[in-house]
PDB file of N, CA and C in Angstrom:
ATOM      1  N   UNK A   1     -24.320  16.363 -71.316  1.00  0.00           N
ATOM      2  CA  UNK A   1     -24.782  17.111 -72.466  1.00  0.00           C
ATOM      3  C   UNK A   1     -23.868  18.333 -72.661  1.00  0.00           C
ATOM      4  N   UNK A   2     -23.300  18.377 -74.001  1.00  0.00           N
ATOM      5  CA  UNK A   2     -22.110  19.512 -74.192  1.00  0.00           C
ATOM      6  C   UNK A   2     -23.615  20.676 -74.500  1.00  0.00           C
ATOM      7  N   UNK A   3     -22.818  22.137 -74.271  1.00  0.00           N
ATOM      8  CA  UNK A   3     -23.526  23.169 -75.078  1.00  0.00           C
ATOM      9  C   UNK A   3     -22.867  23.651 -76.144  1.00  0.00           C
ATOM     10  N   UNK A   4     -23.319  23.801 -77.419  1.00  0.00           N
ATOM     11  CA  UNK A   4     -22.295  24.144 -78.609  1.00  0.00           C
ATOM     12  C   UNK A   4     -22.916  25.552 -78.994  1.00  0.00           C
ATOM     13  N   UNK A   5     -22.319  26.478 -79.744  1.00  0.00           N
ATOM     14  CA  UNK A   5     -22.624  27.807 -80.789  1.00  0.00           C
ATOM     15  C   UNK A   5     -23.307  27.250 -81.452  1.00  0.00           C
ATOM     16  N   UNK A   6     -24.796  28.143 -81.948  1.00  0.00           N
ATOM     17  CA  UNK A   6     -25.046  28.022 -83.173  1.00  0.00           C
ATOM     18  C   UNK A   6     -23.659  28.034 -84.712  1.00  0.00           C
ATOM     19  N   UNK A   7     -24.025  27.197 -85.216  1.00  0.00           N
ATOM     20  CA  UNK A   7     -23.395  27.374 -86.520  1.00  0.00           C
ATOM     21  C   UNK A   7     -22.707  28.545 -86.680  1.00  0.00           C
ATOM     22  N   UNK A   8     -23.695  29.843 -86.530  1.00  0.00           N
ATOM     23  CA  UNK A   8     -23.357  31.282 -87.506  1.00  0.00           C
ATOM     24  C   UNK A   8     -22.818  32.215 -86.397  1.00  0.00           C
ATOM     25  N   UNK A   9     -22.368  31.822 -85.272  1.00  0.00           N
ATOM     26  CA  UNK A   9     -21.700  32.136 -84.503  1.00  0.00           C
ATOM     27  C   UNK A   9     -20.397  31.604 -83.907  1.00  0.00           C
ATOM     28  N   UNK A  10     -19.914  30.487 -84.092  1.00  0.00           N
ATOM     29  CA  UNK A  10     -18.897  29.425 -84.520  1.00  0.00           C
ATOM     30  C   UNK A  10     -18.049  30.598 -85.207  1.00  0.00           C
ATOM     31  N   UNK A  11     -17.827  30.552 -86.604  1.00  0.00           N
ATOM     32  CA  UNK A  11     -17.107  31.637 -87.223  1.00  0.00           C
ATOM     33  C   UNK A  11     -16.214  32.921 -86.617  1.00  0.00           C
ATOM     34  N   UNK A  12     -17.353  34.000 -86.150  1.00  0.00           N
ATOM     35  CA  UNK A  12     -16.678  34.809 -85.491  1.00  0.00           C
ATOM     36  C   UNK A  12     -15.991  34.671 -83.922  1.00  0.00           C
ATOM     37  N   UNK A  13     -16.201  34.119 -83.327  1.00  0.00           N
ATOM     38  CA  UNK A  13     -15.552  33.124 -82.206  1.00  0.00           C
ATOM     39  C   UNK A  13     -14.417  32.956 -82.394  1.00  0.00           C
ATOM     40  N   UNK A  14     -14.386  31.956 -83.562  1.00  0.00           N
ATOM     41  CA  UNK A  14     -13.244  31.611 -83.986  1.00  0.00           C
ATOM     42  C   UNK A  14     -11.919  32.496 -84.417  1.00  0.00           C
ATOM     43  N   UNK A  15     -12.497  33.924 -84.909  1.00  0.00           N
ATOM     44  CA  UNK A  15     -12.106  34.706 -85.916  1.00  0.00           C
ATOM     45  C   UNK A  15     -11.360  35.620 -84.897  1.00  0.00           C
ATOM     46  N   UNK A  16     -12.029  35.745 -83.477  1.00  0.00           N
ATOM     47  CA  UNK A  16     -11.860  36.607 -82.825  1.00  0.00           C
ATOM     48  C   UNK A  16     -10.889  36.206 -81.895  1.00  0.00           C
ATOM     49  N   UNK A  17     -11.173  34.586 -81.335  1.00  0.00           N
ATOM     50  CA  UNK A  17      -9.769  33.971 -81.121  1.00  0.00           C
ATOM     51  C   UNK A  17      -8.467  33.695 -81.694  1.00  0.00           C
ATOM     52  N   UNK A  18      -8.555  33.965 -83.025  1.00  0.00           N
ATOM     53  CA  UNK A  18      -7.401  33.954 -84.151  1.00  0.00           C
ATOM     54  C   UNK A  18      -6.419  35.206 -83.672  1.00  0.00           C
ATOM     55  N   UNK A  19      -7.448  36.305 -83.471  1.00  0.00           N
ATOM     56  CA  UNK A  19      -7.291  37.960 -84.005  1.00  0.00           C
ATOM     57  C   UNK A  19      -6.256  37.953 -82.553  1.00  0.00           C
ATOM     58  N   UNK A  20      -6.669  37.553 -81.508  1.00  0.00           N
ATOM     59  CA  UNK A  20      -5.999  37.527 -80.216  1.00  0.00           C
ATOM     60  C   UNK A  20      -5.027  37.065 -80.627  1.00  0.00           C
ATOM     61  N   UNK A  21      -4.816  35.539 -80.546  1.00  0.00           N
ATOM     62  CA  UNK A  21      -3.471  34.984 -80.886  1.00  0.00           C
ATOM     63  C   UNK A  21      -2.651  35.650 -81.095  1.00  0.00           C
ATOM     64  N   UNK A  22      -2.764  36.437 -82.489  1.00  0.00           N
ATOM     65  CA  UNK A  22      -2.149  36.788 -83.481  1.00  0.00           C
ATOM     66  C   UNK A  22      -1.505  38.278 -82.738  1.00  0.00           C
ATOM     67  N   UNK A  23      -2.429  38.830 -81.870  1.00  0.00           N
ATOM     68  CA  UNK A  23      -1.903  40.079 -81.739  1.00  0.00           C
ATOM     69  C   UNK A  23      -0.652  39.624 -80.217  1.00  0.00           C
ATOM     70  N   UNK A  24      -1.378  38.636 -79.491  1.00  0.00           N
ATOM     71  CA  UNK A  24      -0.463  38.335 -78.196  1.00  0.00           C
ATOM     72  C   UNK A  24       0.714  37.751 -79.018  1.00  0.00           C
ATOM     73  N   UNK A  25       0.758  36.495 -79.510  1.00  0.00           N
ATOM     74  CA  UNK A  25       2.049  36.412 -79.931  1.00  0.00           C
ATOM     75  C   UNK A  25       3.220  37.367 -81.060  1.00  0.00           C
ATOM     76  N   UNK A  26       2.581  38.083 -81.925  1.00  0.00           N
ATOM     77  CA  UNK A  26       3.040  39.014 -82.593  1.00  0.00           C
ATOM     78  C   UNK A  26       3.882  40.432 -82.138  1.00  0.00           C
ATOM     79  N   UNK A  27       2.742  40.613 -81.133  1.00  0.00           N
ATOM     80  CA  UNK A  27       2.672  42.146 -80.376  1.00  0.00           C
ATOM     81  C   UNK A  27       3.341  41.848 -78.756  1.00  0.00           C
ATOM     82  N   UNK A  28       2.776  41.777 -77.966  1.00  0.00           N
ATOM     83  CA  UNK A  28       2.799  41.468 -76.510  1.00  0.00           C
ATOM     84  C   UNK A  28       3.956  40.300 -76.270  1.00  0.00           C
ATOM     85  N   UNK A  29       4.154  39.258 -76.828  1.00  0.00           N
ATOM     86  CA  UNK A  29       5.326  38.289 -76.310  1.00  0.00           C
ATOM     87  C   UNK A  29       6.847  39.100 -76.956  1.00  0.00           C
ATOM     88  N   UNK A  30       6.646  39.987 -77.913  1.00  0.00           N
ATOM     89  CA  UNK A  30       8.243  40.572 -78.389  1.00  0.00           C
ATOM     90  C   UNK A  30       7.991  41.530 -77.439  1.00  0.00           C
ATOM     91  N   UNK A  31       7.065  42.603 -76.970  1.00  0.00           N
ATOM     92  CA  UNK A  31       7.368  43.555 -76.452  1.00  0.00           C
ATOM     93  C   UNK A  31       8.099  42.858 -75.052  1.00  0.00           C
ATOM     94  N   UNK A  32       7.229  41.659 -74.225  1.00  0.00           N
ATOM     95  CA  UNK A  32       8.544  41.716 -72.962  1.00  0.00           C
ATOM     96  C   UNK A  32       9.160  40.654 -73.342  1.00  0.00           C
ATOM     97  N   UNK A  33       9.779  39.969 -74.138  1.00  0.00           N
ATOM     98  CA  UNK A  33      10.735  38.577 -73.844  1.00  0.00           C
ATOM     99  C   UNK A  33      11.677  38.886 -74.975  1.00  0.00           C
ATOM    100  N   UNK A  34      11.823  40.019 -75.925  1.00  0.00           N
ATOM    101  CA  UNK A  34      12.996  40.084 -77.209  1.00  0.00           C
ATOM    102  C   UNK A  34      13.738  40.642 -76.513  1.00  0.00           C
ATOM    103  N   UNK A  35      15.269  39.871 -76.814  1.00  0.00           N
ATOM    104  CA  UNK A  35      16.713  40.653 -76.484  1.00  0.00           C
ATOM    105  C   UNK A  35      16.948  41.990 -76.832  1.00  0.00           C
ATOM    106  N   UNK A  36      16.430  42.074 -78.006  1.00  0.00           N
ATOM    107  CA  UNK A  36      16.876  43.558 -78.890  1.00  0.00           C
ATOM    108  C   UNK A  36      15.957  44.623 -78.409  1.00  0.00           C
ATOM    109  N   UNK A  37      16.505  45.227 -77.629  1.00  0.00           N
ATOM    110  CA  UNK A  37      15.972  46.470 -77.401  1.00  0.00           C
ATOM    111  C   UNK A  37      14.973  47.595 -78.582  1.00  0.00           C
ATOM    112  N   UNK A  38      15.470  47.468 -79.721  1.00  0.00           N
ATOM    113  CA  UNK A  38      14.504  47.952 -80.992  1.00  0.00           C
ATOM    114  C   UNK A  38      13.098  47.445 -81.106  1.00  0.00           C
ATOM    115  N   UNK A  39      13.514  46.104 -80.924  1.00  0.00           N
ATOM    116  CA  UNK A  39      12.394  45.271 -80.765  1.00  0.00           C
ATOM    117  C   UNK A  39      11.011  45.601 -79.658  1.00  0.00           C
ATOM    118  N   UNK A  40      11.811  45.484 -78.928  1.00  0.00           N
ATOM    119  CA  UNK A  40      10.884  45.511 -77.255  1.00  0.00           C
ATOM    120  C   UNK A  40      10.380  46.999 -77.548  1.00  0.00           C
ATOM    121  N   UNK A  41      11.017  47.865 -77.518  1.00  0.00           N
ATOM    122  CA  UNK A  41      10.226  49.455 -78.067  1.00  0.00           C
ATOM    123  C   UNK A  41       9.337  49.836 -79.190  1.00  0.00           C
ATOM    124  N   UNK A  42       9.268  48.683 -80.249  1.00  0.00           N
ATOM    125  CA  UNK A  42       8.855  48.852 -81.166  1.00  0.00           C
ATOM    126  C   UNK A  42       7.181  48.501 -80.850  1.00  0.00           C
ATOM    127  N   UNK A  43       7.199  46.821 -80.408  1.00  0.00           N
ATOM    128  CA  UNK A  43       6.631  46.106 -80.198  1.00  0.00           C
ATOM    129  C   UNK A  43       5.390  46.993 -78.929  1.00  0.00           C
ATOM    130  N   UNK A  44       6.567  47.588 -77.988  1.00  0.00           N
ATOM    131  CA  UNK A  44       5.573  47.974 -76.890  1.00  0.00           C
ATOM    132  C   UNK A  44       5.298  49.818 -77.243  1.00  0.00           C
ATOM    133  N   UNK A  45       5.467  49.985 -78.654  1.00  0.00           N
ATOM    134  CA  UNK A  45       4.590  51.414 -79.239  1.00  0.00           C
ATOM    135  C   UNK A  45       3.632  50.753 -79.785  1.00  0.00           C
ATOM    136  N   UNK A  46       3.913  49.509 -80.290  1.00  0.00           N
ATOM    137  CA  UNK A  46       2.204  49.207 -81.167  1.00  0.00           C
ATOM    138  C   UNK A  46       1.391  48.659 -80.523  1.00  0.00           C
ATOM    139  N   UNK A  47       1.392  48.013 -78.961  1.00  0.00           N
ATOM    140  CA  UNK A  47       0.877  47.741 -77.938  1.00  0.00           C
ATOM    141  C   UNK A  47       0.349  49.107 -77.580  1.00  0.00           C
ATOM    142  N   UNK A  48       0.638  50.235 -77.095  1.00  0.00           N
ATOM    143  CA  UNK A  48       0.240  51.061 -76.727  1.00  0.00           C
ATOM    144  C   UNK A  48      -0.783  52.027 -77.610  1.00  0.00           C
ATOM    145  N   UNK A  49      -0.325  51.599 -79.086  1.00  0.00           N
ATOM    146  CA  UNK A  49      -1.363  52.024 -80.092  1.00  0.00           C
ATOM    147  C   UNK A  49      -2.565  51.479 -79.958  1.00  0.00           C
ATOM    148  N   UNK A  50      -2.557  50.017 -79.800  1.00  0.00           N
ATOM    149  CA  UNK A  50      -3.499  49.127 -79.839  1.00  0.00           C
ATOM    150  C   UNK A  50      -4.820  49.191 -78.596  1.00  0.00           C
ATOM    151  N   UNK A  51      -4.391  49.471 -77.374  1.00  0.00           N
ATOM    152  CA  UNK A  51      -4.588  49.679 -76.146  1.00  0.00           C
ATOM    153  C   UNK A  51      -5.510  51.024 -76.056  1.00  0.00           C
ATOM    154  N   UNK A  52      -4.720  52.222 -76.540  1.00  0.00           N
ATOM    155  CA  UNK A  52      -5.231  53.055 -77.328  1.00  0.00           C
ATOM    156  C   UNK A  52      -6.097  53.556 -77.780  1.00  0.00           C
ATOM    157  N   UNK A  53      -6.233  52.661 -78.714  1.00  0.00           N
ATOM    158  CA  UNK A  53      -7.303  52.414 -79.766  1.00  0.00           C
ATOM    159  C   UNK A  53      -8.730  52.000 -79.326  1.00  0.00           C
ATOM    160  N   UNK A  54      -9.031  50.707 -78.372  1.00  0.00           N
ATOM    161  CA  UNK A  54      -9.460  50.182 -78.032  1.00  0.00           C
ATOM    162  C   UNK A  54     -10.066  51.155 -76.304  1.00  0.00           C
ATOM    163  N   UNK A  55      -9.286  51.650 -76.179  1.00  0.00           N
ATOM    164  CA  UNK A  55      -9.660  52.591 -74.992  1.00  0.00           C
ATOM    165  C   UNK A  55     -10.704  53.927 -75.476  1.00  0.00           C
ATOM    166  N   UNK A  56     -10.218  54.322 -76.808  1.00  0.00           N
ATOM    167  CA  UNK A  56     -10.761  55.534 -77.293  1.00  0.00           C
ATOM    168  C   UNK A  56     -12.280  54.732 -77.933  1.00  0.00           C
ATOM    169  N   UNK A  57     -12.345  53.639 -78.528  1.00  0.00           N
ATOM    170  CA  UNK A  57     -13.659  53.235 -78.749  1.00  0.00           C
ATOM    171  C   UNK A  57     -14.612  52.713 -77.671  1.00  0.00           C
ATOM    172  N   UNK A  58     -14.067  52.316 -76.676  1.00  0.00           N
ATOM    173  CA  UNK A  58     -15.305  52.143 -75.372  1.00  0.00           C
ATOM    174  C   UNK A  58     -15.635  53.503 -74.934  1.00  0.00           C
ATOM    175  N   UNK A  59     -14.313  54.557 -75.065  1.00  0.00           N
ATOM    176  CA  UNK A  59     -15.406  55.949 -74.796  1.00  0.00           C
ATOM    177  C   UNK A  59     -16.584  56.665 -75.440  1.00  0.00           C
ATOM    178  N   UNK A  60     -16.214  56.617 -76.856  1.00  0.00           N
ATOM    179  CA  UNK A  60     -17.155  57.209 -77.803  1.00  0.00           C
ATOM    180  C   UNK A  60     -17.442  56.366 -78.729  1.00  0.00           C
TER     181      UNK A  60
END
């Protein structure tokens, strides 16, 4: 017997596994594996924004 999501929880699941993807391959795979140094600094300031961000909302 599988266990599945309700329906109306399916969606954001989904949405939230997208949101990851999107930020690991976008964000996190250029910051360590791009040749270009612009890159890798760029990549690992908006990582650190992100990180950040996410640090300052579990406090308050």
């Amino acid at each position: 017997m599988t266990s599945q999501l309700p329906v109306p929880l399916q969606l954001p699941v989904l949405l939230a596994a997208l949101v990851f993807l999107a930020v690991y391959a976008g964000v996190v795979l250029p910051a360590v594996w791009s040749r270009r140094p612009a890159r890798r600094t760029a990549a690992r300031a908006v990582l650190a924004q992100l990180l950040g961000a996410l640090r300052r909302r579990r406090r308050g």
